[in-house]
PDB file of N, CA and C in Angstrom:
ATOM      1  N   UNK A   1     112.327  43.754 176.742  1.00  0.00           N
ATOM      2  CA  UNK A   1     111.250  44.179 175.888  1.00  0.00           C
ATOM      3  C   UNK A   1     111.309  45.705 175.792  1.00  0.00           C
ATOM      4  N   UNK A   2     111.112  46.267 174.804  1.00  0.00           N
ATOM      5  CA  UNK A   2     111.519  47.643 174.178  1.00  0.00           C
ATOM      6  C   UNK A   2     109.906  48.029 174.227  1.00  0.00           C
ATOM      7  N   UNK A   3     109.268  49.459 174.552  1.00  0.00           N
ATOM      8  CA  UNK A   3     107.942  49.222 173.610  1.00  0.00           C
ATOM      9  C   UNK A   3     107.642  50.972 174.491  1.00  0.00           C
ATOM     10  N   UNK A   4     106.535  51.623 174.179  1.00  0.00           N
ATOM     11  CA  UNK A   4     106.033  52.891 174.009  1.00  0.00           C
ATOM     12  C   UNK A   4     105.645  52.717 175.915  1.00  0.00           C
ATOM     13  N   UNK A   5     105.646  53.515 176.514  1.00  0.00           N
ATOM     14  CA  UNK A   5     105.160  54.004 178.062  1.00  0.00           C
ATOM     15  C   UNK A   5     104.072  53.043 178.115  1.00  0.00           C
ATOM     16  N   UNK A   6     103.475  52.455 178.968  1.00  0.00           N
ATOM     17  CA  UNK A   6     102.282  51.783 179.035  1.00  0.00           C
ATOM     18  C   UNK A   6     101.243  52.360 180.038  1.00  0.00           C
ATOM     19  N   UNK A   7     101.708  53.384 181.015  1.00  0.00           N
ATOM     20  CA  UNK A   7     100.711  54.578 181.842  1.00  0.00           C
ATOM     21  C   UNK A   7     100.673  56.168 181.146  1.00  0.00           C
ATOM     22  N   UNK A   8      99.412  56.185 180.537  1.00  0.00           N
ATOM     23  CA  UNK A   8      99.255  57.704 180.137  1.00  0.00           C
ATOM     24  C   UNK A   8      99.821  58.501 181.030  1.00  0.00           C
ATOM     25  N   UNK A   9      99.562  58.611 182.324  1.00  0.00           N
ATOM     26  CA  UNK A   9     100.469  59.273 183.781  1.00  0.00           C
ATOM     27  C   UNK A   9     101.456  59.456 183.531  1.00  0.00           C
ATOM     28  N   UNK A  10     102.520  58.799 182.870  1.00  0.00           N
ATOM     29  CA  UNK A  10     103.844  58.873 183.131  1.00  0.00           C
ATOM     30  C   UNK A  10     104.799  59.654 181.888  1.00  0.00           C
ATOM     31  N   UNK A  11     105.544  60.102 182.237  1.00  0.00           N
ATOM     32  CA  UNK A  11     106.228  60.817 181.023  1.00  0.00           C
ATOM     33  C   UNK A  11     106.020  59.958 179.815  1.00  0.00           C
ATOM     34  N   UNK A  12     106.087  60.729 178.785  1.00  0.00           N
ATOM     35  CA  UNK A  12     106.512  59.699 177.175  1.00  0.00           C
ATOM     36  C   UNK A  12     107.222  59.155 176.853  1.00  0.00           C
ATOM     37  N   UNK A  13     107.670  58.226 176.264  1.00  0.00           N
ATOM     38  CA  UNK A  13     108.991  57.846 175.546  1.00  0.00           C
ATOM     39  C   UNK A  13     108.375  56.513 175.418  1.00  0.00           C
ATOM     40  N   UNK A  14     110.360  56.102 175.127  1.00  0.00           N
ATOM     41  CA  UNK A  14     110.174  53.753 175.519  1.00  0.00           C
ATOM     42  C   UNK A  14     110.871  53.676 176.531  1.00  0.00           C
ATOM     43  N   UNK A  15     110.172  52.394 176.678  1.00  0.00           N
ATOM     44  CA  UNK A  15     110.604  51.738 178.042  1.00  0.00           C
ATOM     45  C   UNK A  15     111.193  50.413 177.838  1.00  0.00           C
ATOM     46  N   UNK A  16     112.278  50.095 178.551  1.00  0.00           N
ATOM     47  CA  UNK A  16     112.995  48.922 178.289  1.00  0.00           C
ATOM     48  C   UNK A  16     112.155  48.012 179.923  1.00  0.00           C
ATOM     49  N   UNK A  17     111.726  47.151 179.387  1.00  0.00           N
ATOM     50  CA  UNK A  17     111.898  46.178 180.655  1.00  0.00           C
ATOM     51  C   UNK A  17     112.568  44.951 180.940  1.00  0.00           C
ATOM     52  N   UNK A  18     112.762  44.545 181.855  1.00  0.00           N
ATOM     53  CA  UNK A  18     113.761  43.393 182.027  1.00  0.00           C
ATOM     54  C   UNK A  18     112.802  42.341 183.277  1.00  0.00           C
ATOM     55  N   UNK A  19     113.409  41.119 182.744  1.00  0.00           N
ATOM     56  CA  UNK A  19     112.630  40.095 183.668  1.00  0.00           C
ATOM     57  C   UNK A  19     113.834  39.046 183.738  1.00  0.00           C
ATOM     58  N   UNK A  20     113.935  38.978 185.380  1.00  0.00           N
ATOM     59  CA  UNK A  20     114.899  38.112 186.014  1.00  0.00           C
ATOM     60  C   UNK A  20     114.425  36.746 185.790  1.00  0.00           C
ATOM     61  N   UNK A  21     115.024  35.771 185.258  1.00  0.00           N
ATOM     62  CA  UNK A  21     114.805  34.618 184.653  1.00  0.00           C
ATOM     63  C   UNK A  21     115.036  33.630 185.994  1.00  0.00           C
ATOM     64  N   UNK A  22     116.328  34.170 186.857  1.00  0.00           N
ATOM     65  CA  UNK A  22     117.223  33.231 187.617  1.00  0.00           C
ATOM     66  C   UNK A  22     116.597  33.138 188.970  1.00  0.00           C
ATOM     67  N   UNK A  23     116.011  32.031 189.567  1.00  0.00           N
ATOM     68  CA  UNK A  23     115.386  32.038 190.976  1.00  0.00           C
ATOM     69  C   UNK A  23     115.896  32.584 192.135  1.00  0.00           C
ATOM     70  N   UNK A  24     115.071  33.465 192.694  1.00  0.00           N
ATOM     71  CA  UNK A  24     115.572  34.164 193.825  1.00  0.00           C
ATOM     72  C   UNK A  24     116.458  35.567 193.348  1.00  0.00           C
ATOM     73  N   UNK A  25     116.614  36.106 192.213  1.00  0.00           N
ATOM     74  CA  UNK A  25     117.401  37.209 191.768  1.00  0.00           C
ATOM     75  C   UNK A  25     115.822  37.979 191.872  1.00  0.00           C
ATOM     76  N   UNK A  26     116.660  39.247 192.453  1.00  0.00           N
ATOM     77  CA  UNK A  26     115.292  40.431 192.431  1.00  0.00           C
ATOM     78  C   UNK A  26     116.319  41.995 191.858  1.00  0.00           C
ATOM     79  N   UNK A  27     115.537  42.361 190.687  1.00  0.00           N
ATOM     80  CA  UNK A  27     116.044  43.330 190.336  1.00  0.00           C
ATOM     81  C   UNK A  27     116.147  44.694 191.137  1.00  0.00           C
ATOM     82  N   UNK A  28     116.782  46.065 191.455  1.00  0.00           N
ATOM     83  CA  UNK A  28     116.922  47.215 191.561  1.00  0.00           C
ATOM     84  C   UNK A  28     116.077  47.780 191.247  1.00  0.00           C
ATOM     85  N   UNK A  29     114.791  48.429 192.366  1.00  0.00           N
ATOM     86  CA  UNK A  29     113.632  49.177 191.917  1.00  0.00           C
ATOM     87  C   UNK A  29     114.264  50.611 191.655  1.00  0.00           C
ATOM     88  N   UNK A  30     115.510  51.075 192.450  1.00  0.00           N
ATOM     89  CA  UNK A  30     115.734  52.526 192.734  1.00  0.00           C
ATOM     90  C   UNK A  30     117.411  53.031 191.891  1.00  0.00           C
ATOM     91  N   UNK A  31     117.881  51.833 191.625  1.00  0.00           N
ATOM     92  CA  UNK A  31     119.233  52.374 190.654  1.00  0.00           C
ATOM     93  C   UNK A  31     118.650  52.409 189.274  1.00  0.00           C
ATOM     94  N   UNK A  32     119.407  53.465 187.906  1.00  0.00           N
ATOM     95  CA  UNK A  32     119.165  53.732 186.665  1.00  0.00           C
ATOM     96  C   UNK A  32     120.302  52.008 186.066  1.00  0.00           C
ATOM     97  N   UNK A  33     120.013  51.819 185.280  1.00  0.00           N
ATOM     98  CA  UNK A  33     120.517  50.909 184.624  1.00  0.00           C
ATOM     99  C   UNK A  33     121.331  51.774 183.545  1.00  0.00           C
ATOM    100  N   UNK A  34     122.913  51.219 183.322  1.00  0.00           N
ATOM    101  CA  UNK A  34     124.326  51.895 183.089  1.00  0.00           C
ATOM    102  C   UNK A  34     124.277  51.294 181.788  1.00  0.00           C
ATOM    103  N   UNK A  35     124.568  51.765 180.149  1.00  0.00           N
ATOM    104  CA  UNK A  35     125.129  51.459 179.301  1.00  0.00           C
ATOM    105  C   UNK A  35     126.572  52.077 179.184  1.00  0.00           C
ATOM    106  N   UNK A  36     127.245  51.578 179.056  1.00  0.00           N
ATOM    107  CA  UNK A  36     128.835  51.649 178.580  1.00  0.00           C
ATOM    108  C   UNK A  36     129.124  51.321 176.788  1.00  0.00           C
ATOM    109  N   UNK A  37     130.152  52.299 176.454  1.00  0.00           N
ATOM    110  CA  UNK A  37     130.310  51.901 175.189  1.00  0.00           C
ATOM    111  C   UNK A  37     132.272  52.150 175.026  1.00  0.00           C
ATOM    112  N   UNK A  38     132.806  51.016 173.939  1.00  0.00           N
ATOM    113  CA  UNK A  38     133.887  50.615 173.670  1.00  0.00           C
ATOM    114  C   UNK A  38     134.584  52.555 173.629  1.00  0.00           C
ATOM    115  N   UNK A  39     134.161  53.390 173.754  1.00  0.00           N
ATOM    116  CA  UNK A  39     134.491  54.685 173.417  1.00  0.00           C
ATOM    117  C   UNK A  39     134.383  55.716 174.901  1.00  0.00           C
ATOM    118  N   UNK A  40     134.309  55.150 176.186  1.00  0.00           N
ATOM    119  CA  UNK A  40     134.159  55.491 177.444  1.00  0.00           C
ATOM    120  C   UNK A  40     133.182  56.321 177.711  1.00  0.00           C
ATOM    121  N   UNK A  41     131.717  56.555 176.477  1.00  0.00           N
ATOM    122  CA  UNK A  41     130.776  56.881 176.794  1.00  0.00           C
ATOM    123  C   UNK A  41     130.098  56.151 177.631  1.00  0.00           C
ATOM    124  N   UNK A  42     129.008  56.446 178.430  1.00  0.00           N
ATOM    125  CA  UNK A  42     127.976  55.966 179.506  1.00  0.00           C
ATOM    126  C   UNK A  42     126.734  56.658 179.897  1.00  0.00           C
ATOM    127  N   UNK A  43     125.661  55.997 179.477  1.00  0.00           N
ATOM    128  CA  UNK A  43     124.559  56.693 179.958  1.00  0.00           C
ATOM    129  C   UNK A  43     123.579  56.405 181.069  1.00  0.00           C
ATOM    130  N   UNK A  44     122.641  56.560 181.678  1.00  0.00           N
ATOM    131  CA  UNK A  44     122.296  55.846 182.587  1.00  0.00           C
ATOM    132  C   UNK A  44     120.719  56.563 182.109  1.00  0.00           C
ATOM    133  N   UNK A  45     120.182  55.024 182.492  1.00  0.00           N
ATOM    134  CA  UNK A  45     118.614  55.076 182.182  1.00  0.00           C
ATOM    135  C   UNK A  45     118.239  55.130 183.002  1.00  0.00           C
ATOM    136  N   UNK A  46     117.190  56.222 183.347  1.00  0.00           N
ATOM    137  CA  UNK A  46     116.308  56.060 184.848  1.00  0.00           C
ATOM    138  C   UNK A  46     115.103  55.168 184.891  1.00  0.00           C
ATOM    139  N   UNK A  47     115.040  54.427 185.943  1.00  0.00           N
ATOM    140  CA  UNK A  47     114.587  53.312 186.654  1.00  0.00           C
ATOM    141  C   UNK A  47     113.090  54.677 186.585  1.00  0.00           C
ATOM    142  N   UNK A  48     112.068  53.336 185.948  1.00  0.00           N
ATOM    143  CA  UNK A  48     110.373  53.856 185.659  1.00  0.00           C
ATOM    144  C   UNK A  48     110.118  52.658 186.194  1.00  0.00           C
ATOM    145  N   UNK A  49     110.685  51.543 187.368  1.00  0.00           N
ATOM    146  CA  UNK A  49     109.756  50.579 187.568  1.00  0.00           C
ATOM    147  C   UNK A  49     108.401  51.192 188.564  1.00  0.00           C
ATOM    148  N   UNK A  50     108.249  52.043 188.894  1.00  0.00           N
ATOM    149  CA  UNK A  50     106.861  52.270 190.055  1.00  0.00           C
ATOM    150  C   UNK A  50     105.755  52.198 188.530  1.00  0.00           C
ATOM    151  N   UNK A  51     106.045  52.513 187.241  1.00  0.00           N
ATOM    152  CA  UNK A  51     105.123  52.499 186.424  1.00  0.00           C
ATOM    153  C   UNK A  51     104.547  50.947 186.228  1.00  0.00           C
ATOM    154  N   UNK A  52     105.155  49.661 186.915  1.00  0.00           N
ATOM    155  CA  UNK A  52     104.770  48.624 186.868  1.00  0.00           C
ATOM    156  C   UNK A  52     103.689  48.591 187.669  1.00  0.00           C
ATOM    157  N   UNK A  53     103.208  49.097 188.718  1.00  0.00           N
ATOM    158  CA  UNK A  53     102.317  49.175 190.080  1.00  0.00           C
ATOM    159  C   UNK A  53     100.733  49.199 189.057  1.00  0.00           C
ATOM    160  N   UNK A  54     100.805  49.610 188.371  1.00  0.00           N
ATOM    161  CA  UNK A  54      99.327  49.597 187.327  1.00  0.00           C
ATOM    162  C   UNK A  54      99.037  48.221 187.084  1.00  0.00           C
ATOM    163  N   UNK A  55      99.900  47.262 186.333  1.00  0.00           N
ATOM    164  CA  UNK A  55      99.172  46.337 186.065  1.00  0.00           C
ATOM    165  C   UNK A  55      99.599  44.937 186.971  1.00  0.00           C
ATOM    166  N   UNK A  56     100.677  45.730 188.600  1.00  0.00           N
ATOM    167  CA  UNK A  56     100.930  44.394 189.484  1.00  0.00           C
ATOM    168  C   UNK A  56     100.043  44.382 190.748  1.00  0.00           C
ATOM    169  N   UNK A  57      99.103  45.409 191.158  1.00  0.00           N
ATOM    170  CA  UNK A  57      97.738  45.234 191.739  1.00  0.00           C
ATOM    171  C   UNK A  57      98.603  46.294 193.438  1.00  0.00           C
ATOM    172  N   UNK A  58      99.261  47.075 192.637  1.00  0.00           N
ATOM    173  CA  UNK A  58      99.798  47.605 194.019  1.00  0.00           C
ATOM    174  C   UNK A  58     101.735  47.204 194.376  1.00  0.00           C
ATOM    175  N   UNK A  59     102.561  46.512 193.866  1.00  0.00           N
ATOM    176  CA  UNK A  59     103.274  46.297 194.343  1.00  0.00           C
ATOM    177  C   UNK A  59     104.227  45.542 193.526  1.00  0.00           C
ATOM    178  N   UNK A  60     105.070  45.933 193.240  1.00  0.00           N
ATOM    179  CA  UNK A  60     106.396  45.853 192.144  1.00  0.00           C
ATOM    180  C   UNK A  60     106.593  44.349 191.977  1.00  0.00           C
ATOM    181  N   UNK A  61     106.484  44.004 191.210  1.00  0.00           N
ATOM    182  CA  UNK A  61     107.362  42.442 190.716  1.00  0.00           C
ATOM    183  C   UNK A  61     109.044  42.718 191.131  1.00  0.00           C
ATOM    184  N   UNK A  62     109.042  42.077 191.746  1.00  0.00           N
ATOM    185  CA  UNK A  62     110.531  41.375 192.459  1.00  0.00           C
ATOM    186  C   UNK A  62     111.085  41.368 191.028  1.00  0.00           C
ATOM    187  N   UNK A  63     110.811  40.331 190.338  1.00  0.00           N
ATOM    188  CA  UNK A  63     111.603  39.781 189.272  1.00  0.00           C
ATOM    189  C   UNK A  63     111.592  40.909 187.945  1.00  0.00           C
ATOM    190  N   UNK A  64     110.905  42.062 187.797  1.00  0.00           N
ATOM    191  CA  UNK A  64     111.017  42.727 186.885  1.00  0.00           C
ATOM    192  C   UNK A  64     111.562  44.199 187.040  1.00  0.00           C
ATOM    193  N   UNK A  65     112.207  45.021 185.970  1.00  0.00           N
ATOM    194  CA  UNK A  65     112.488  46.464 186.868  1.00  0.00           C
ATOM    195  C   UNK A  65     112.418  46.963 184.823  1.00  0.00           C
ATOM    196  N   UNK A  66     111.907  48.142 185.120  1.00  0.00           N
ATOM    197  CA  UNK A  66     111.870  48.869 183.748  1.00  0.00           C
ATOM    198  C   UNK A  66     112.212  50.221 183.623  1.00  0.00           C
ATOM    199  N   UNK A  67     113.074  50.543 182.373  1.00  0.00           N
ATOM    200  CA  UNK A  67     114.052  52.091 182.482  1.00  0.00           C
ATOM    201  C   UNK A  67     113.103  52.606 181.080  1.00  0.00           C
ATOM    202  N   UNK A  68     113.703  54.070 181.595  1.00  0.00           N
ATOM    203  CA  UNK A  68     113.737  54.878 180.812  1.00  0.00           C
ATOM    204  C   UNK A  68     114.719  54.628 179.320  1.00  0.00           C
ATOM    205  N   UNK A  69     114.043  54.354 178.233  1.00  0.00           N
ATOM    206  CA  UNK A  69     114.839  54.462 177.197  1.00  0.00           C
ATOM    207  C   UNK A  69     115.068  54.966 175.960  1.00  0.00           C
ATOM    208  N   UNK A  70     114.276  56.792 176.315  1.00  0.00           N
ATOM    209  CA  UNK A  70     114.519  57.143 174.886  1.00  0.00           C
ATOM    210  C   UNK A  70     115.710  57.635 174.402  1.00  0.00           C
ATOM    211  N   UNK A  71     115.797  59.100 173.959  1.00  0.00           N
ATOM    212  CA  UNK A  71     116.781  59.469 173.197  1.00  0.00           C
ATOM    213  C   UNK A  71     118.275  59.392 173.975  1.00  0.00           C
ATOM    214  N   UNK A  72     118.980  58.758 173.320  1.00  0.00           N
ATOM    215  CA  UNK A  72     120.478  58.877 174.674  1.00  0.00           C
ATOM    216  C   UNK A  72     121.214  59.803 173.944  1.00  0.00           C
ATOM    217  N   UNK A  73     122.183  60.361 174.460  1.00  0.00           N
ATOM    218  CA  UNK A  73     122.927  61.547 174.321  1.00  0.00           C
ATOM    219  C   UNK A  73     124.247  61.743 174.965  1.00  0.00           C
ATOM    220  N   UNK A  74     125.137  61.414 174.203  1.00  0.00           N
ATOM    221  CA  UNK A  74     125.381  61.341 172.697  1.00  0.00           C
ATOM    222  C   UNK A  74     124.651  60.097 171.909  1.00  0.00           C
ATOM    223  N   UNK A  75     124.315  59.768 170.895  1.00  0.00           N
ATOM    224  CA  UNK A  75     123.572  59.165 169.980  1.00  0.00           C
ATOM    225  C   UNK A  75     124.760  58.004 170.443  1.00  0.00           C
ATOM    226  N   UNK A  76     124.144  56.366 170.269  1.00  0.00           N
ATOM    227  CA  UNK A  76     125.435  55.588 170.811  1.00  0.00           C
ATOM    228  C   UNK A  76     126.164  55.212 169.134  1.00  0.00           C
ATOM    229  N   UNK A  77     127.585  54.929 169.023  1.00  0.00           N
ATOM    230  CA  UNK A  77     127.955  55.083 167.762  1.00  0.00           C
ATOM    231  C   UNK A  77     127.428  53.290 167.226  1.00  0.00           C
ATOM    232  N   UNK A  78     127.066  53.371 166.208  1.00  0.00           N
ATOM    233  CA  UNK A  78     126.875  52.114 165.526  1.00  0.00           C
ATOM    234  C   UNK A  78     127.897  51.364 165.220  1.00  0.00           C
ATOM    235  N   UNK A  79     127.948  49.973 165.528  1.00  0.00           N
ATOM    236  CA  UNK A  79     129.097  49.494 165.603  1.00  0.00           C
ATOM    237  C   UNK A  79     129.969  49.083 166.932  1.00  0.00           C
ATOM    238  N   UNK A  80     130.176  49.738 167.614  1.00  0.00           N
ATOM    239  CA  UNK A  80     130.692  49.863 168.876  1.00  0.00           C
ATOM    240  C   UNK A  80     130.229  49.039 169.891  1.00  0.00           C
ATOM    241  N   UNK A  81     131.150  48.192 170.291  1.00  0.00           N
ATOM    242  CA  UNK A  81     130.456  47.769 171.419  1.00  0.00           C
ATOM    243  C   UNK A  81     129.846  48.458 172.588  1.00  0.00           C
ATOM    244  N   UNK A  82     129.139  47.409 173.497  1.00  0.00           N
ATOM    245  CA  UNK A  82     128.353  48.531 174.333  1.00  0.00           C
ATOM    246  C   UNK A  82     127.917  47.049 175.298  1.00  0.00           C
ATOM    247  N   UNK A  83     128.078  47.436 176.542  1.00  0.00           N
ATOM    248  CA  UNK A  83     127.686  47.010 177.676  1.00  0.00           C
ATOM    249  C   UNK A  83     126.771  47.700 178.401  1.00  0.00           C
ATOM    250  N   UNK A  84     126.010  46.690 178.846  1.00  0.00           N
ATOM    251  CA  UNK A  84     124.798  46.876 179.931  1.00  0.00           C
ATOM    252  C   UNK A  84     124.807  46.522 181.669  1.00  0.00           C
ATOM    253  N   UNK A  85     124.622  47.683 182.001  1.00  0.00           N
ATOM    254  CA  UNK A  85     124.810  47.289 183.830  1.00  0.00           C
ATOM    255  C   UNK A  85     123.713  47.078 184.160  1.00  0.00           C
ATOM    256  N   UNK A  86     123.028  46.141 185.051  1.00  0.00           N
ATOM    257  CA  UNK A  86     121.697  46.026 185.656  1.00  0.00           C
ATOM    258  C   UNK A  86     121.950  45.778 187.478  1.00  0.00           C
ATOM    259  N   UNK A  87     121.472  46.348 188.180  1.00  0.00           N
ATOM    260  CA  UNK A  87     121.218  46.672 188.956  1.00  0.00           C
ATOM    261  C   UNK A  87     120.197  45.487 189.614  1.00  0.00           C
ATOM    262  N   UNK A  88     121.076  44.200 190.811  1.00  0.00           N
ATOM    263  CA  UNK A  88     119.946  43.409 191.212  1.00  0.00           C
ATOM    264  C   UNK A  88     120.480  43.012 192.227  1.00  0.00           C
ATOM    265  N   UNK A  89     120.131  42.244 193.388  1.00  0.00           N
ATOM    266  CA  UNK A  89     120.471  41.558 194.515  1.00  0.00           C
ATOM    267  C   UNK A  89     121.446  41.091 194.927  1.00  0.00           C
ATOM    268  N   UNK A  90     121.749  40.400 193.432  1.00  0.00           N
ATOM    269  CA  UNK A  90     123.128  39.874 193.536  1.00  0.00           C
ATOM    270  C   UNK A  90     124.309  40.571 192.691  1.00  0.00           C
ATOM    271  N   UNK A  91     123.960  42.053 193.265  1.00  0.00           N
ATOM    272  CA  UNK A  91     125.419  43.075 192.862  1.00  0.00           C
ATOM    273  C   UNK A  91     124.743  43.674 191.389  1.00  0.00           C
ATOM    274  N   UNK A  92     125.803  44.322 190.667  1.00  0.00           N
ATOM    275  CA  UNK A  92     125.996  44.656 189.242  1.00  0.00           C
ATOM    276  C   UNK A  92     125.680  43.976 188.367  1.00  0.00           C
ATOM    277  N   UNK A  93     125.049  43.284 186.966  1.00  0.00           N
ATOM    278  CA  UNK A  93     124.787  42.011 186.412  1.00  0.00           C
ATOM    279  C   UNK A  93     125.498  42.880 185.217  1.00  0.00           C
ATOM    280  N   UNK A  94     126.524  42.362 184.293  1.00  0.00           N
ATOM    281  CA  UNK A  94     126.988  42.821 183.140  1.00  0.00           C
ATOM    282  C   UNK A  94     126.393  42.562 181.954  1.00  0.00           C
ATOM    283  N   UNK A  95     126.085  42.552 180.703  1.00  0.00           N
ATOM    284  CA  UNK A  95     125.931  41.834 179.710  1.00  0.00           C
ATOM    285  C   UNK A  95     126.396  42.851 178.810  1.00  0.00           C
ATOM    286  N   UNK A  96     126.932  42.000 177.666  1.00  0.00           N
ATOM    287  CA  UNK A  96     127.430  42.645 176.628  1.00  0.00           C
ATOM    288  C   UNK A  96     126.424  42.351 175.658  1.00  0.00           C
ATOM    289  N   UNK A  97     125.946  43.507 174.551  1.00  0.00           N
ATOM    290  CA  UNK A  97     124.679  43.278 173.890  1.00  0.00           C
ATOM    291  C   UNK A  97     124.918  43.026 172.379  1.00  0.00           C
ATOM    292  N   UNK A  98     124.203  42.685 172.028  1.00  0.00           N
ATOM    293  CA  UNK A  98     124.922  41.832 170.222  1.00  0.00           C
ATOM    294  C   UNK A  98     124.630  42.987 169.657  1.00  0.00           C
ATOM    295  N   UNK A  99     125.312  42.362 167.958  1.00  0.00           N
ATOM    296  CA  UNK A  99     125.506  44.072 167.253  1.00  0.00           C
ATOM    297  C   UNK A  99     124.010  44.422 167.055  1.00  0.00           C
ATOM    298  N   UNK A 100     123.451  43.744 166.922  1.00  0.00           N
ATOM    299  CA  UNK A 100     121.816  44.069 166.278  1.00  0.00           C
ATOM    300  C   UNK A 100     121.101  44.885 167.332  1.00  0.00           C
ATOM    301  N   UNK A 101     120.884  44.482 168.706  1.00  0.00           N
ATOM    302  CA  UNK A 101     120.625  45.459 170.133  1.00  0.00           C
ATOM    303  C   UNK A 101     121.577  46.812 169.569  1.00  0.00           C
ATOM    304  N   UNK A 102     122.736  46.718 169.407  1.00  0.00           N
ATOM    305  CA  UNK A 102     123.256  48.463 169.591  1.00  0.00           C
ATOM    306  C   UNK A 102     122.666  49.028 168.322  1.00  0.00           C
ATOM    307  N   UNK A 103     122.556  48.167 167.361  1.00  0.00           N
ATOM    308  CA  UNK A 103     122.118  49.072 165.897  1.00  0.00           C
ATOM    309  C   UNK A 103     120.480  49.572 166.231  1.00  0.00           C
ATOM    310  N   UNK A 104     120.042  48.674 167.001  1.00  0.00           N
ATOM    311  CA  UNK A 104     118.543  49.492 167.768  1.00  0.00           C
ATOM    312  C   UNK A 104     118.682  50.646 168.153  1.00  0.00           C
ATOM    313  N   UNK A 105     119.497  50.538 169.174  1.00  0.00           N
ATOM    314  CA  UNK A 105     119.407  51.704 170.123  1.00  0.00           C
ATOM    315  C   UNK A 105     119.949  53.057 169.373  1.00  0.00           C
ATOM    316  N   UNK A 106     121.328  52.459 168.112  1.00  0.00           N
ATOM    317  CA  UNK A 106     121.206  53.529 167.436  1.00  0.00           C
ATOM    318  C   UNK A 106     120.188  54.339 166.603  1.00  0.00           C
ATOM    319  N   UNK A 107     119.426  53.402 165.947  1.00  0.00           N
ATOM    320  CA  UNK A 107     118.859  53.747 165.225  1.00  0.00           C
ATOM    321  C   UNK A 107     117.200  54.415 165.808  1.00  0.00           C
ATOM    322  N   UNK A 108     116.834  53.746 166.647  1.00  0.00           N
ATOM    323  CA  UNK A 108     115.873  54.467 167.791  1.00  0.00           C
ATOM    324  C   UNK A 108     116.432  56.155 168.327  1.00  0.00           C
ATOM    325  N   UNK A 109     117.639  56.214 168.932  1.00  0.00           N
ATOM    326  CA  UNK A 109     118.107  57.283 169.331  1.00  0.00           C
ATOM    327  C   UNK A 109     118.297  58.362 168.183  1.00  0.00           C
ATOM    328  N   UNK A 110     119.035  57.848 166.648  1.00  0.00           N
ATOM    329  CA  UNK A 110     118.955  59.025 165.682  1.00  0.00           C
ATOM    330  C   UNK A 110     117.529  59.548 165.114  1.00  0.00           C
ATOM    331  N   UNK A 111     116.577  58.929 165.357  1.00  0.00           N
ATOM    332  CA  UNK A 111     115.286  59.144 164.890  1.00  0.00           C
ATOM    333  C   UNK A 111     114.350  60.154 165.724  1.00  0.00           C
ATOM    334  N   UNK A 112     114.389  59.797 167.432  1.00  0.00           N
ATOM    335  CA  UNK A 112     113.853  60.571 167.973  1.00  0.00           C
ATOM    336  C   UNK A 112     114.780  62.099 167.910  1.00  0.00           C
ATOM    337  N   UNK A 113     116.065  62.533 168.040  1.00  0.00           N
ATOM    338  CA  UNK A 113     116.823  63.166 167.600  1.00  0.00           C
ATOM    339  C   UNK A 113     116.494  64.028 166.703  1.00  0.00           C
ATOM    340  N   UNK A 114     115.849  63.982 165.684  1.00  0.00           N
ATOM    341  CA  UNK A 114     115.859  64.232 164.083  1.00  0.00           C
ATOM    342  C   UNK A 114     114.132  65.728 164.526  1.00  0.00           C
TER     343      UNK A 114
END
C-alpha cells in the first residue's frame, strides 16, 4: 500500500507498507528495503516502521514493516525492470515488480522532482 505519512510527527512524504501474508514470516523492523533496477541502479528505502506504534497500541506488528518512499534518486527509468528486496525472518524476500508498479514509482518520483 502506497499512501501520504499517516503521523503528523514524522517526516513527510509516502510510505510504502507491506503485510506478510505467509504464517509465521515476520518482517525487518531495522533494515531499509533495496530496489534494484535492470541498469545496476539501487536505492534503499528507509524502514519508518516505529511510525506503525500509533495505531498498534505500543508495539510493531510482526507481520507488517513500512519504508520510506518518496523521491528516489536517480528517477527509476520507465520501462526497466526493477526488483524489490524485503528484509524478513526468513532471509532476503525478492520480488520482481510488474511494469505498471515501476511506471508508479516513475511517475511518483518525476513529479515530486519537478
Amino acid at each position: 500500500m502506497l499512501f501520504e505519512r499517516s503521523d503528523v510527527n514524522a517526516p513527510s512524504g509516502l510510505r510504502l507498507r507491506l503485510n506478510a501474508e505467509s504464517s509465521g514470516l515476520k518482517l525487518d523492523h531495522a533494515l531499509p528495503l533495496i530496489l534494484t533496477d535492470g541498469n545496476q541502479q539501487t536505492w534503499s528505502l528507509a524502514n519508518r516502521s516505529e511510525e506503525l506504534l500509533i495505531n498498534a497500541g505500543g508495539a510493531i506488528p510482526a507481520d507488517s514493516a513500512q519504508y520510506e518512499a518518496g523521491c528516489l534518486s536517480p528517477i527509476p527509468d520507465d520501462g526497466i525492470a526493477m526488483q524489490m528486496i524485503v528484509p524478513s525472518s526468513k532471509g532476503e524476500l525478492s520480488f520482481a515488480l510488474a511494469p505498471g508498479q515501476v511506471q508508479t514509482l516513475h511517475s511518483l518520483t518525476a513529479a515530486c522532482a519537478s
